[in-house]
Protein backbone atom coordinates (compact mmCIF):
# COMPACT_ATOMS: atom_id res chain seq x y z
CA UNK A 1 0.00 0.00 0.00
CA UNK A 2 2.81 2.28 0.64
CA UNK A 3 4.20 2.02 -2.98
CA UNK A 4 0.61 2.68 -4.14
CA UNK A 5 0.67 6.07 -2.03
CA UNK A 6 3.86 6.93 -3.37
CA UNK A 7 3.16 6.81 -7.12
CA UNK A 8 2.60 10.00 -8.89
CA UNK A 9 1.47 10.53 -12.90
CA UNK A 10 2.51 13.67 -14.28
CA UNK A 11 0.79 15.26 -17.11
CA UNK A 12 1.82 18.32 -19.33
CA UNK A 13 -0.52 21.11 -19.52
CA UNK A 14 -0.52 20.81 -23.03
CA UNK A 15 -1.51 16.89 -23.22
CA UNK A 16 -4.20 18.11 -20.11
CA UNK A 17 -5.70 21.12 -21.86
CA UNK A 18 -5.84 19.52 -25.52
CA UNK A 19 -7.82 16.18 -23.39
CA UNK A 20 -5.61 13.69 -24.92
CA UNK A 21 -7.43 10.14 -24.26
CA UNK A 22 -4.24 8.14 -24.86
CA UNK A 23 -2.68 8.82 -21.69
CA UNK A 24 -2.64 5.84 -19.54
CA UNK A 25 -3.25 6.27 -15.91
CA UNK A 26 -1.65 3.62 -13.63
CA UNK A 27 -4.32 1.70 -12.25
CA UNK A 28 -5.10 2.06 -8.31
CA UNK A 29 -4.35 -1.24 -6.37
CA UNK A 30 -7.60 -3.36 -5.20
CA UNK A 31 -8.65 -2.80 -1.99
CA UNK A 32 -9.84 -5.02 0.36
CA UNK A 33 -12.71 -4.59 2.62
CA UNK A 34 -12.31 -3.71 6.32
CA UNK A 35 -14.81 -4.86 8.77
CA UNK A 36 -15.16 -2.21 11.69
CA UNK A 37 -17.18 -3.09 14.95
CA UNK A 38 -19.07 -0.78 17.02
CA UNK A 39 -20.10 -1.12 20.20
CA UNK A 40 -24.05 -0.12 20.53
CA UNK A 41 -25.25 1.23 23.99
CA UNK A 42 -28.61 2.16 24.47
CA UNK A 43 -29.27 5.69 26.43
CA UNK A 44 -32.45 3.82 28.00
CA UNK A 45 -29.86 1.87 29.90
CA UNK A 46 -28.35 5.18 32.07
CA UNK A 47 -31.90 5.13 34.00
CA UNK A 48 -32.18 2.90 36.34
CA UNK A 49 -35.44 3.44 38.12
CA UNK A 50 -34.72 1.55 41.34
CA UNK A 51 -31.60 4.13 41.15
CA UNK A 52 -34.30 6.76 40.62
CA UNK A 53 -36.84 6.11 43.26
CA UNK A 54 -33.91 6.07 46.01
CA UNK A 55 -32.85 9.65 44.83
CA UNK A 56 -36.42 10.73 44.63
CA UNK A 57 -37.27 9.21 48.08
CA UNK A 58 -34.40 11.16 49.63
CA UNK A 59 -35.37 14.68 48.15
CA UNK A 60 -38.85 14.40 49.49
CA UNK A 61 -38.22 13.28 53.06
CA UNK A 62 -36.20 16.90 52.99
CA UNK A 63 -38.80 18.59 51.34
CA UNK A 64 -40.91 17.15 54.26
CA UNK A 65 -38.39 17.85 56.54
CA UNK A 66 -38.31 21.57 55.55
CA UNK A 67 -42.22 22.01 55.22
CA UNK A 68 -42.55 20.41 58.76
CA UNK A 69 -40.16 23.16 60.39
CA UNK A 70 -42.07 26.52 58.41
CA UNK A 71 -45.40 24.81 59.62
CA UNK A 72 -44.37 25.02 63.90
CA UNK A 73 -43.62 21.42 63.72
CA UNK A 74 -40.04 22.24 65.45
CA UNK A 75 -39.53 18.53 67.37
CA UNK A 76 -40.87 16.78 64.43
CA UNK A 77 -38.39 18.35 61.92
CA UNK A 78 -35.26 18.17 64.87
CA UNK A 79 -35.69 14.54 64.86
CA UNK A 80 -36.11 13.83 61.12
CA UNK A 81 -33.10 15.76 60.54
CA UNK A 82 -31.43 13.87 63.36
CA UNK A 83 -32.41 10.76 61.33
CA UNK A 84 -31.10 11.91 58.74
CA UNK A 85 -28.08 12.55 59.46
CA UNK A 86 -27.17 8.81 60.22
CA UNK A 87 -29.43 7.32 57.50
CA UNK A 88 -28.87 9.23 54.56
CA UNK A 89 -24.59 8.43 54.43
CA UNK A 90 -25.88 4.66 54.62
CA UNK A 91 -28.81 5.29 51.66
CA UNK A 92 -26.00 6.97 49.74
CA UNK A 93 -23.43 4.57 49.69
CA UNK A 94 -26.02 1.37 49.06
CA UNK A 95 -27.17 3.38 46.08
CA UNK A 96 -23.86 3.58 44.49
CA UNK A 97 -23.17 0.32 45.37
CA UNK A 98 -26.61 -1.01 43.76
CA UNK A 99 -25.66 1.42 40.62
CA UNK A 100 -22.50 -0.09 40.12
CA UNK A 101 -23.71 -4.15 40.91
CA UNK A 102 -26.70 -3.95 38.86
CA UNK A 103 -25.92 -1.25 36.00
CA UNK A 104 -25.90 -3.00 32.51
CA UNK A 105 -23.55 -0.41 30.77
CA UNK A 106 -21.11 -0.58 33.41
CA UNK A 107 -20.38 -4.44 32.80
């Protein structure tokens, strides 16, 4: 292939502009077909809705949390967010650990 690449044909301006039909071209070598592989991953896979429901889960028990506490509900609030604060490090790291056991693009 590298000879191939290296071949030139010259032509005079002369022979070009007067469209000469004898000039003989060297032929270009055969080439062979290359079979190329692609990997297909579906978007649809990134959503995991077990991974989705945790996440959601989490935002509204703060939501909740938050709601409670404008609304006079002090004590109730104090010891959700006490809760919280023990729970949601645990919730967290069995999430990612779920995400990365059970995610189908990741294997």
């Amino acid at each position: 292939m590298k000879n191939a690449l290296k071949r030139k044909e010259t032509l005079s301006i002369k022979e070009f502009m007067n469209k000469k039909e004898d000039v003989t071209l060297n032929e270009t070598p055969k080439r062979t077909n290359l079979t190329a592989y692609s990997l297909y991953i579906n978007p649809a896979a990134f959503f995991d809705p077990t991974f989705i429901l945790i996440g959601c889960g989490v935002v509204a028990v703060a939501v909740l949390e938050k709601k409670m506490a404008e609304n006079g509900l002090v004590s109730i609030a104090s010891f959700l967010s006490t809760v919280l604060r023990l729970a949601l490090p645990g919730v967290a790291l069995g999430s990612i650990i779920y995400l990365i056991n059970h995610s189908s693009f990741l294997l």
